[in-house]
Protein backbone atom coordinates (compact mmCIF):
# COMPACT_ATOMS: atom_id res chain seq x y z
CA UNK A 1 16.79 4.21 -40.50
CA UNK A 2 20.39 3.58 -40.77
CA UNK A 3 20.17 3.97 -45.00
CA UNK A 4 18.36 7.37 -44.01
CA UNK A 5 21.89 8.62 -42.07
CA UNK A 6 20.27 8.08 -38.53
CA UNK A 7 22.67 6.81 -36.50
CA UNK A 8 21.87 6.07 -32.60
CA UNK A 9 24.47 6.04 -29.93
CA UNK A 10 23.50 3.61 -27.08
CA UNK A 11 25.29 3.72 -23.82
CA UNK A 12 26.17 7.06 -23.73
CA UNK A 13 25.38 10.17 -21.51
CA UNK A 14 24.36 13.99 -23.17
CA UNK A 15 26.33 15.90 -20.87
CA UNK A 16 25.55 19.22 -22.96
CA UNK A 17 24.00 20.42 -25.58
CA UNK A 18 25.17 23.53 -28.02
CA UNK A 19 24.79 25.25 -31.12
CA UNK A 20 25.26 22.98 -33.64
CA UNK A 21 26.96 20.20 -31.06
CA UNK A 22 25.89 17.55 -29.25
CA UNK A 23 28.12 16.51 -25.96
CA UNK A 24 28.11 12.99 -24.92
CA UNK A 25 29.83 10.79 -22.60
CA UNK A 26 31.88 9.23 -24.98
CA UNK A 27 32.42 12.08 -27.88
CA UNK A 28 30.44 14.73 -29.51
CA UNK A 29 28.54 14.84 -32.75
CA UNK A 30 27.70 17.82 -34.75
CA UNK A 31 23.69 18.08 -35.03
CA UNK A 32 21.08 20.22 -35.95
CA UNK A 33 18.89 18.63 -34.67
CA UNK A 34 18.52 16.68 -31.33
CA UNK A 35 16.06 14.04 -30.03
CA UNK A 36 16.93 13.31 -26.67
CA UNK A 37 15.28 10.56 -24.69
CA UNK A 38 15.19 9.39 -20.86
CA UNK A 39 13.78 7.20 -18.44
CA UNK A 40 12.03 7.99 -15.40
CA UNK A 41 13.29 6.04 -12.26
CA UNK A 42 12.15 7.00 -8.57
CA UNK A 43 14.77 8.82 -6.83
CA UNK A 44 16.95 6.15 -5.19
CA UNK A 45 16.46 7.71 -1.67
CA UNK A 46 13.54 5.67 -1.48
CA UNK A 47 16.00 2.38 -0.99
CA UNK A 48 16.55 3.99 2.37
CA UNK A 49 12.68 4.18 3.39
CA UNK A 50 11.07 0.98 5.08
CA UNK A 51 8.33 1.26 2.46
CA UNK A 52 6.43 -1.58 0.26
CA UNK A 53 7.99 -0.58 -3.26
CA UNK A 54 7.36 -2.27 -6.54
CA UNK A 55 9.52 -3.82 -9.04
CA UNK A 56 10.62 -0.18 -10.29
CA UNK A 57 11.21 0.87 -6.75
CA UNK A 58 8.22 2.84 -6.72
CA UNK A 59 6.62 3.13 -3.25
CA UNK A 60 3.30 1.20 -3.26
CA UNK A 61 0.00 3.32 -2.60
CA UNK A 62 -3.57 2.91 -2.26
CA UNK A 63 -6.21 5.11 -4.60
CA UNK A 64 -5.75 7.91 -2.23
CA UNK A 65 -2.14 7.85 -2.70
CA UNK A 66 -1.47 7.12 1.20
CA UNK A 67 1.66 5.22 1.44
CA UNK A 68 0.53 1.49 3.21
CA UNK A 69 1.45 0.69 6.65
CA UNK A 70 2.03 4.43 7.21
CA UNK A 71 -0.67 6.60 8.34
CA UNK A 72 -0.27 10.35 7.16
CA UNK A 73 2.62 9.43 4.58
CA UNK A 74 1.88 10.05 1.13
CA UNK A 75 3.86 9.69 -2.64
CA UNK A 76 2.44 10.42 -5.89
CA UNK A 77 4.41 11.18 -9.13
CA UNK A 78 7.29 9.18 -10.63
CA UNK A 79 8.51 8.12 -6.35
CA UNK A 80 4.68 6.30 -6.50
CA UNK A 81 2.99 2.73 -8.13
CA UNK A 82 -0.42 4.29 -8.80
CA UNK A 83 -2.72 1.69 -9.59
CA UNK A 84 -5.41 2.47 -12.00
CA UNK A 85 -8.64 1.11 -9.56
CA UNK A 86 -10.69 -0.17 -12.75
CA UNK A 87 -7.70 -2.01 -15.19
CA UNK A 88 -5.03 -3.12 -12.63
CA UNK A 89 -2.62 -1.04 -14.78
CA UNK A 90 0.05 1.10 -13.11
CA UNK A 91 -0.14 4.94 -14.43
CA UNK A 92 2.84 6.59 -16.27
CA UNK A 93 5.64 7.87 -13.96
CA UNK A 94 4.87 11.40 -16.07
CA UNK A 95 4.24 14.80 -15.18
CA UNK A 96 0.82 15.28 -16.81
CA UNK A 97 -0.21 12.30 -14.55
CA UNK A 98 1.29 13.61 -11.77
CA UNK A 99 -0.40 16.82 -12.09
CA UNK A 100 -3.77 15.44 -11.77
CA UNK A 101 -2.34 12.99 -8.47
CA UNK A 102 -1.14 16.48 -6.60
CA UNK A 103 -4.85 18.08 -7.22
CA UNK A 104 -6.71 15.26 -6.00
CA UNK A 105 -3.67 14.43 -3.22
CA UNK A 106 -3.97 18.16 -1.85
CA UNK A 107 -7.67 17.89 -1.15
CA UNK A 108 -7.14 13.97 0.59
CA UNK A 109 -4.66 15.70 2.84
CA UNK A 110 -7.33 18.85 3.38
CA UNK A 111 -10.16 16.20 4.00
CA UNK A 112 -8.42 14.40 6.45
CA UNK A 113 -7.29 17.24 8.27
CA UNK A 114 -11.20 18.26 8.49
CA UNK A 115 -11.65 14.54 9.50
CA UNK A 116 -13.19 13.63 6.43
CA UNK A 117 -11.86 10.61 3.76
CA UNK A 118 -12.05 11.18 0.50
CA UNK A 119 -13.13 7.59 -1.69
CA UNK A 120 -11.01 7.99 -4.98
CA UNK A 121 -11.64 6.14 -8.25
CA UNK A 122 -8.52 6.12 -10.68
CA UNK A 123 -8.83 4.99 -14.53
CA UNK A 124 -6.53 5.01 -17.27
CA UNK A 125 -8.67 6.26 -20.90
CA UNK A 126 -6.56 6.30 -23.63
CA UNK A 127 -3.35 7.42 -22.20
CA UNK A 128 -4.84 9.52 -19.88
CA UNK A 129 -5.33 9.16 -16.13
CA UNK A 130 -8.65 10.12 -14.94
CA UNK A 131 -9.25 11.12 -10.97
CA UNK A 132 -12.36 11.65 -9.12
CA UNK A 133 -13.36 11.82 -5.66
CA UNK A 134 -16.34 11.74 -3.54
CA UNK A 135 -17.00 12.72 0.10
CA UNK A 136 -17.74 10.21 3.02
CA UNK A 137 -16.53 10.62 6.70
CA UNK A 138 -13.49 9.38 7.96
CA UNK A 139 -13.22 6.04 10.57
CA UNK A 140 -11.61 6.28 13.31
């Protein structure tokens, strides 16, 4: 890539982004174009919770996204370790996947408030995170 003119600049921050310049941290290039990557990382207020969190310091959940040990707490999103019930795999911290955790979340939280639990099945096809729920009623 480097014979092709690409140069990469590890270690440093974008702190802003204009016509024809690129800000960083530690100087500024001039671009036309600009491929900008990031991580995801749980917001670090969850250090302060007295939550189970994983090695990402993600706050472990069960496959209806209730937070364990803590009835009526509940994380989904890039702040959650969703397990994928079928492979063991952890989904993507993403938005898409988040998306689908909020629709199927929102009617856990609705069932329970109706005093019914919802059994969820999560599975991971092909980079894609697929949620369904059925029906039962809820123990006491």
């Amino acid at each position: 890539m480097q014979e092709r003119g690409v140069r990469f600049r590890l270690n440093s921050r974008l702190t802003d982004a204009q016509p024809g310049m690129v800000i960083l941290s530690d100087g500024q290039i001039s671009a036309a174009t600009l491929v900008w990557t990031a991580g995801t990382a749980p917001n670090p207020l969850l250090k302060s919770l007295p939550v189970e969190r994983d090695q990402r310091g993600a706050v472990v959940v069960d496959g209806g996204f209730a937070v364990k040990g803590h009835r009526g707490l509940w994380a989904l999103g890039d702040c959650a370790a969703v397990s994928d019930t079928k492979h063991g795999k952890t989904c993507p911290p993403t938005a898409q996947f988040a998306l689908r955790q909020a629709e199927v979340l929102a009617e856990n939280i609705h069932a329970q408030l109706e005093g019914v639990q919802l059994g969820l099945s999560i599975s991971i096809r092909s980079e894609q995170c697929v949620l369904s729920a059925t029906r039962r009623p809820a123990r006491n």
